[in-house]
N, C-alpha and C. Protein backbone atom coordinates (compact mmCIF):
# COMPACT_ATOMS: atom_id res chain seq x y z
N UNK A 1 53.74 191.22 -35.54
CA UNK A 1 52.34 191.26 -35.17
C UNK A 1 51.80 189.84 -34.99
N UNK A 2 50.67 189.78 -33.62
CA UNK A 2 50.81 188.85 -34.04
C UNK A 2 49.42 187.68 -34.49
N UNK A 3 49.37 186.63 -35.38
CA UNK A 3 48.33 186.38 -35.58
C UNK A 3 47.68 185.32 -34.81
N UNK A 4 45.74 185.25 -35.24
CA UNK A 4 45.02 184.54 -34.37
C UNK A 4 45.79 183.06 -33.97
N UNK A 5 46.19 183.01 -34.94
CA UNK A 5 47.11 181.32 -34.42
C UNK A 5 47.70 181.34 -33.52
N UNK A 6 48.66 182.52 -33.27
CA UNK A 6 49.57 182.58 -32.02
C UNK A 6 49.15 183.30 -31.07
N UNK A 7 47.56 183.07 -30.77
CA UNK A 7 47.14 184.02 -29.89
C UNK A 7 47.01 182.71 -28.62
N UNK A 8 47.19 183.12 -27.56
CA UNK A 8 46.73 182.28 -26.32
C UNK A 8 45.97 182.99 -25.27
N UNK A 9 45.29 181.82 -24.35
CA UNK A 9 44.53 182.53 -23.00
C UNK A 9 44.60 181.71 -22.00
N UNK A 10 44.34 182.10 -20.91
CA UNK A 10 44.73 181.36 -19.99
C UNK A 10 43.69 181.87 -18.68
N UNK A 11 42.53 181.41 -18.27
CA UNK A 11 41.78 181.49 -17.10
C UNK A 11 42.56 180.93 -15.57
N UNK A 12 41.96 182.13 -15.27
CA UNK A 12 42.63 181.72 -13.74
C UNK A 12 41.36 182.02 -12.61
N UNK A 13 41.78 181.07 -11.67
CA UNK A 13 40.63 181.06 -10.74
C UNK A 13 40.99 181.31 -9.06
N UNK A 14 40.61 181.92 -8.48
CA UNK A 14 41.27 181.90 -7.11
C UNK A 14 40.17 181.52 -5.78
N UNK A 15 39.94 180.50 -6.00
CA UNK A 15 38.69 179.84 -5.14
C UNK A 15 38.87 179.25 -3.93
N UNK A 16 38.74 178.02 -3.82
CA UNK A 16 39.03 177.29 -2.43
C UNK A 16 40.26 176.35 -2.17
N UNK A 17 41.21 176.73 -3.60
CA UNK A 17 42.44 176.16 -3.16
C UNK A 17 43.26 177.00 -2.20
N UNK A 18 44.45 176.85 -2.13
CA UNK A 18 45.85 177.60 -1.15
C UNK A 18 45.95 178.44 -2.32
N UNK A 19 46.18 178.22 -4.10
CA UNK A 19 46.76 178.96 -4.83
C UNK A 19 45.86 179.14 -6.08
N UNK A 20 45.82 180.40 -6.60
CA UNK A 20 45.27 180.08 -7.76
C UNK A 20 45.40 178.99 -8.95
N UNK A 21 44.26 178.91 -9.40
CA UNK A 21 44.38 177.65 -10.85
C UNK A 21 44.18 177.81 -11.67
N UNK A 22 45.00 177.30 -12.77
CA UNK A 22 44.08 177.33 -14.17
C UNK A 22 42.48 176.38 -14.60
N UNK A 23 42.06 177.26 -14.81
CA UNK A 23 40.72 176.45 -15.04
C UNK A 23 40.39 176.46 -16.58
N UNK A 24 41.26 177.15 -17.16
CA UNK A 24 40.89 177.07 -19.06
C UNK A 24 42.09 177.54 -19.69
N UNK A 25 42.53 176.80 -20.73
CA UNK A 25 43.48 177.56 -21.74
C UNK A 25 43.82 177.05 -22.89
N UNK A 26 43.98 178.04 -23.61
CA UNK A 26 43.43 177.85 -25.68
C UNK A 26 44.58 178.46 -26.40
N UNK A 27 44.43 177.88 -27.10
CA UNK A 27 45.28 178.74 -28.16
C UNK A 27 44.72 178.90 -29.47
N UNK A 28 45.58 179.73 -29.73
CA UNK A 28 44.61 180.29 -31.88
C UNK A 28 43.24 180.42 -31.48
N UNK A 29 42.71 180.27 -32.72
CA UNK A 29 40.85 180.57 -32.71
C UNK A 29 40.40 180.16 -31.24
N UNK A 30 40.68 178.96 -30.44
CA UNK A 30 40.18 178.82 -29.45
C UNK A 30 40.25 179.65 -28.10
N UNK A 31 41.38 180.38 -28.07
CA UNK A 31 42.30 181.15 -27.14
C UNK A 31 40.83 182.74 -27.81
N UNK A 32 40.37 182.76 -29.19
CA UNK A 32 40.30 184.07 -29.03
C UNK A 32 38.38 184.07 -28.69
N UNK A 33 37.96 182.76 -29.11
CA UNK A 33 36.59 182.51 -28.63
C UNK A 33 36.43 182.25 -27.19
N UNK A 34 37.65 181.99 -25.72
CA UNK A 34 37.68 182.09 -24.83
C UNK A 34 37.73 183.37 -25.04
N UNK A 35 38.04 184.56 -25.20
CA UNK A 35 38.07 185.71 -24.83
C UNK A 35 37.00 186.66 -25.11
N UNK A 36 36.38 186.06 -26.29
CA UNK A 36 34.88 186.74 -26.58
C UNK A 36 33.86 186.46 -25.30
N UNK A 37 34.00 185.05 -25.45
CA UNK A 37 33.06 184.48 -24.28
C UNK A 37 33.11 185.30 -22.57
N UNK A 38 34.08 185.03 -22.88
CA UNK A 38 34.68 186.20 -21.45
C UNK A 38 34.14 187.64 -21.30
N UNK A 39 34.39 188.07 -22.59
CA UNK A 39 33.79 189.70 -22.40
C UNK A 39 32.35 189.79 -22.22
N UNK A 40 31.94 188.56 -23.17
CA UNK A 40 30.52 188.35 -23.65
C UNK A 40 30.15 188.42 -22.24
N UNK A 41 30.79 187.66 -20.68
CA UNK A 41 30.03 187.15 -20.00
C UNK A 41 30.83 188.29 -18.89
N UNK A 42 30.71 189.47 -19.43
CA UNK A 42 31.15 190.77 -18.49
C UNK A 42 32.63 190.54 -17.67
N UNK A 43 33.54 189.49 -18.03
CA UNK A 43 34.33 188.77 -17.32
C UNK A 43 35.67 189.73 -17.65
N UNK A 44 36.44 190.71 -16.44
CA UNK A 44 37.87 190.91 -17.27
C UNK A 44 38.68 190.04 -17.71
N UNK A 45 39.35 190.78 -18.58
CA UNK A 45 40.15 190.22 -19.76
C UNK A 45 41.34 191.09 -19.68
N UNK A 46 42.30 190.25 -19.11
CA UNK A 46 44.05 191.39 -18.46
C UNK A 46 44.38 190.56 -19.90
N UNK A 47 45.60 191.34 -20.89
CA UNK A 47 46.43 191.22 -22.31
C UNK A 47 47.89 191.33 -21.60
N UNK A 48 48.50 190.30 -21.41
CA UNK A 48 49.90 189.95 -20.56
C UNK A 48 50.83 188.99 -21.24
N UNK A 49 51.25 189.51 -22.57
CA UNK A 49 51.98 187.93 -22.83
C UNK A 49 52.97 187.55 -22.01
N UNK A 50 53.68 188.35 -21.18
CA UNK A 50 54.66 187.35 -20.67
C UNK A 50 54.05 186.70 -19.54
N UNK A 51 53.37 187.55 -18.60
CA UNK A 51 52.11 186.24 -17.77
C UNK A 51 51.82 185.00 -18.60
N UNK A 52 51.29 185.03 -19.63
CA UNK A 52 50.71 184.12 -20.57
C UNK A 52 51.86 183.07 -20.91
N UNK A 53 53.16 183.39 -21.33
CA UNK A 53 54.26 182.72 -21.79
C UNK A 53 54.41 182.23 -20.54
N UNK A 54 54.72 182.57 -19.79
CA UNK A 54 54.78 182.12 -17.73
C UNK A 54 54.06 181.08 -17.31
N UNK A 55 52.71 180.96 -17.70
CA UNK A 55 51.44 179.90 -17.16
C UNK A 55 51.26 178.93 -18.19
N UNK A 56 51.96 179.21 -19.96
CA UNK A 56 51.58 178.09 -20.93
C UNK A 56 51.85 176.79 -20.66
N UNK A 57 52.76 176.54 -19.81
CA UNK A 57 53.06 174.99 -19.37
C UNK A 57 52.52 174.10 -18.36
N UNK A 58 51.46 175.15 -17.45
CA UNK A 58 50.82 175.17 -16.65
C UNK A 58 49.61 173.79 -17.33
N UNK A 59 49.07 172.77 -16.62
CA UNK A 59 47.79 171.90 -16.73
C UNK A 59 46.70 172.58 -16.34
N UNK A 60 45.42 172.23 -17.08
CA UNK A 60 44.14 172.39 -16.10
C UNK A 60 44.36 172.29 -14.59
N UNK A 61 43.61 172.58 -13.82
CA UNK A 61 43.53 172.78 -12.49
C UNK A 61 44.67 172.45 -11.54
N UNK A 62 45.67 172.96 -12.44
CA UNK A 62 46.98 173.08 -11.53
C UNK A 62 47.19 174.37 -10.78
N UNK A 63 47.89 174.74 -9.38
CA UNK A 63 47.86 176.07 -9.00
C UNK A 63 48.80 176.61 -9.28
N UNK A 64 48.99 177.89 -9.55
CA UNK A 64 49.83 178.25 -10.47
C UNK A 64 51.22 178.19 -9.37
N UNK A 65 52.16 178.43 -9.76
CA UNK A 65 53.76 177.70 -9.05
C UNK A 65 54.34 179.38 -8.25
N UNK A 66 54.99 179.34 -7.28
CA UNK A 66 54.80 180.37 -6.34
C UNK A 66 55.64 181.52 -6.83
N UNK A 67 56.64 181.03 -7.69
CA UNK A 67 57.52 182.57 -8.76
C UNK A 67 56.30 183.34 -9.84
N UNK A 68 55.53 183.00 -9.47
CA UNK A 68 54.29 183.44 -10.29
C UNK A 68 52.87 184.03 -9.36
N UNK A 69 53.24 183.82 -8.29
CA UNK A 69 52.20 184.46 -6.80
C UNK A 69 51.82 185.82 -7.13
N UNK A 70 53.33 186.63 -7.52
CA UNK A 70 53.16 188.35 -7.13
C UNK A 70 52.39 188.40 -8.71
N UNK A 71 52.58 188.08 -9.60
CA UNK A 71 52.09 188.52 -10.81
C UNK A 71 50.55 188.49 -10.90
N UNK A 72 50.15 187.27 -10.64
CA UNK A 72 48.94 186.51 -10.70
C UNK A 72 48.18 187.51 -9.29
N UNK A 73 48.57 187.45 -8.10
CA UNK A 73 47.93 188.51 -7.04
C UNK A 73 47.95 190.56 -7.91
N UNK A 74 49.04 190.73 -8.84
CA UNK A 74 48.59 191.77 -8.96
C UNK A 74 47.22 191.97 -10.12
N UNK A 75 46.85 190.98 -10.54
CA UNK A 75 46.10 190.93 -11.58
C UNK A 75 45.29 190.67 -11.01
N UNK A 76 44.70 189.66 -10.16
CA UNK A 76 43.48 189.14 -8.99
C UNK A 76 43.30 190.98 -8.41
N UNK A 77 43.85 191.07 -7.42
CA UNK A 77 43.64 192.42 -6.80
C UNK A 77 42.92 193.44 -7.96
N UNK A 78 43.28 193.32 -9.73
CA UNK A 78 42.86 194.29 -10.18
C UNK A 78 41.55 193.89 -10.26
N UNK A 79 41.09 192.77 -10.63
CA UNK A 79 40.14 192.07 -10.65
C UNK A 79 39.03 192.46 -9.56
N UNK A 80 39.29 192.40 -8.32
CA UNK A 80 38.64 192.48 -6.92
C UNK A 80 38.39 193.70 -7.29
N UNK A 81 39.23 194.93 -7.37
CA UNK A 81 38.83 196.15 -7.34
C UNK A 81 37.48 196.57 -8.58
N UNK A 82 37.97 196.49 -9.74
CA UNK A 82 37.05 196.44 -10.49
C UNK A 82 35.64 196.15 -10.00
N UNK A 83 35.48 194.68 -9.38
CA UNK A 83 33.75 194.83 -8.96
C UNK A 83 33.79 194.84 -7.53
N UNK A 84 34.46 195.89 -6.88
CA UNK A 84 34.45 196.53 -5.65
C UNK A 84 34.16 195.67 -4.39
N UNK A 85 34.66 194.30 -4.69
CA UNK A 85 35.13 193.25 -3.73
C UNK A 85 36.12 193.22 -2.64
N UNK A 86 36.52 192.77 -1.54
CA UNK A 86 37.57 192.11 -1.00
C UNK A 86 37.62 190.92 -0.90
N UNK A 87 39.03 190.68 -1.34
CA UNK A 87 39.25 188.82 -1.85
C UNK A 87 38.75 188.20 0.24
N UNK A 88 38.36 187.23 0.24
CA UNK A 88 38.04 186.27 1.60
C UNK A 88 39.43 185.90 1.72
């Protein structure tokens, strides 16, 4: 099981780059007050550790690396659907 220490998060953004980016990521207490904040701010919240284990090496506003496209697009797409968007 596992505890707040070994909890992580990882924001992703799909804006005006070519690829998505990380724009935030925490670990322990910080990883789980990113995720309050998140809900707090109506924001989904996908629970993926191996996504998560996948992007931990990842920098701030780096785009995420292209063996990681299909994962990250199926989670965006869930995203879009949810508030009844189409990605631009």
């Amino acid at each position: 099981m596992k505890t707040p220490r070994d909890l992580k998060a990882v924001a992703v953004e799909y804006g005006n780059k070519s690829a998505p980016s990380v724009v935030a990521k925490a670990s322990g207490l910080e990883a789980q007050q990113m995720i309050d904040h998140a809900l707090d701010e109506e924001k989904p919240v996908i629970h993926d550790p191996g996504l998560i284990e996948a992007m931990d090496g990842l920098e701030l506003n780096e785009e995420i690396p292209e063996e990681l496209y299909f994962s990250v697009a199926v989670v965006l797409s869930w995203v879009f659907w949810l508030r009844g968007e189409t990605p631009k």
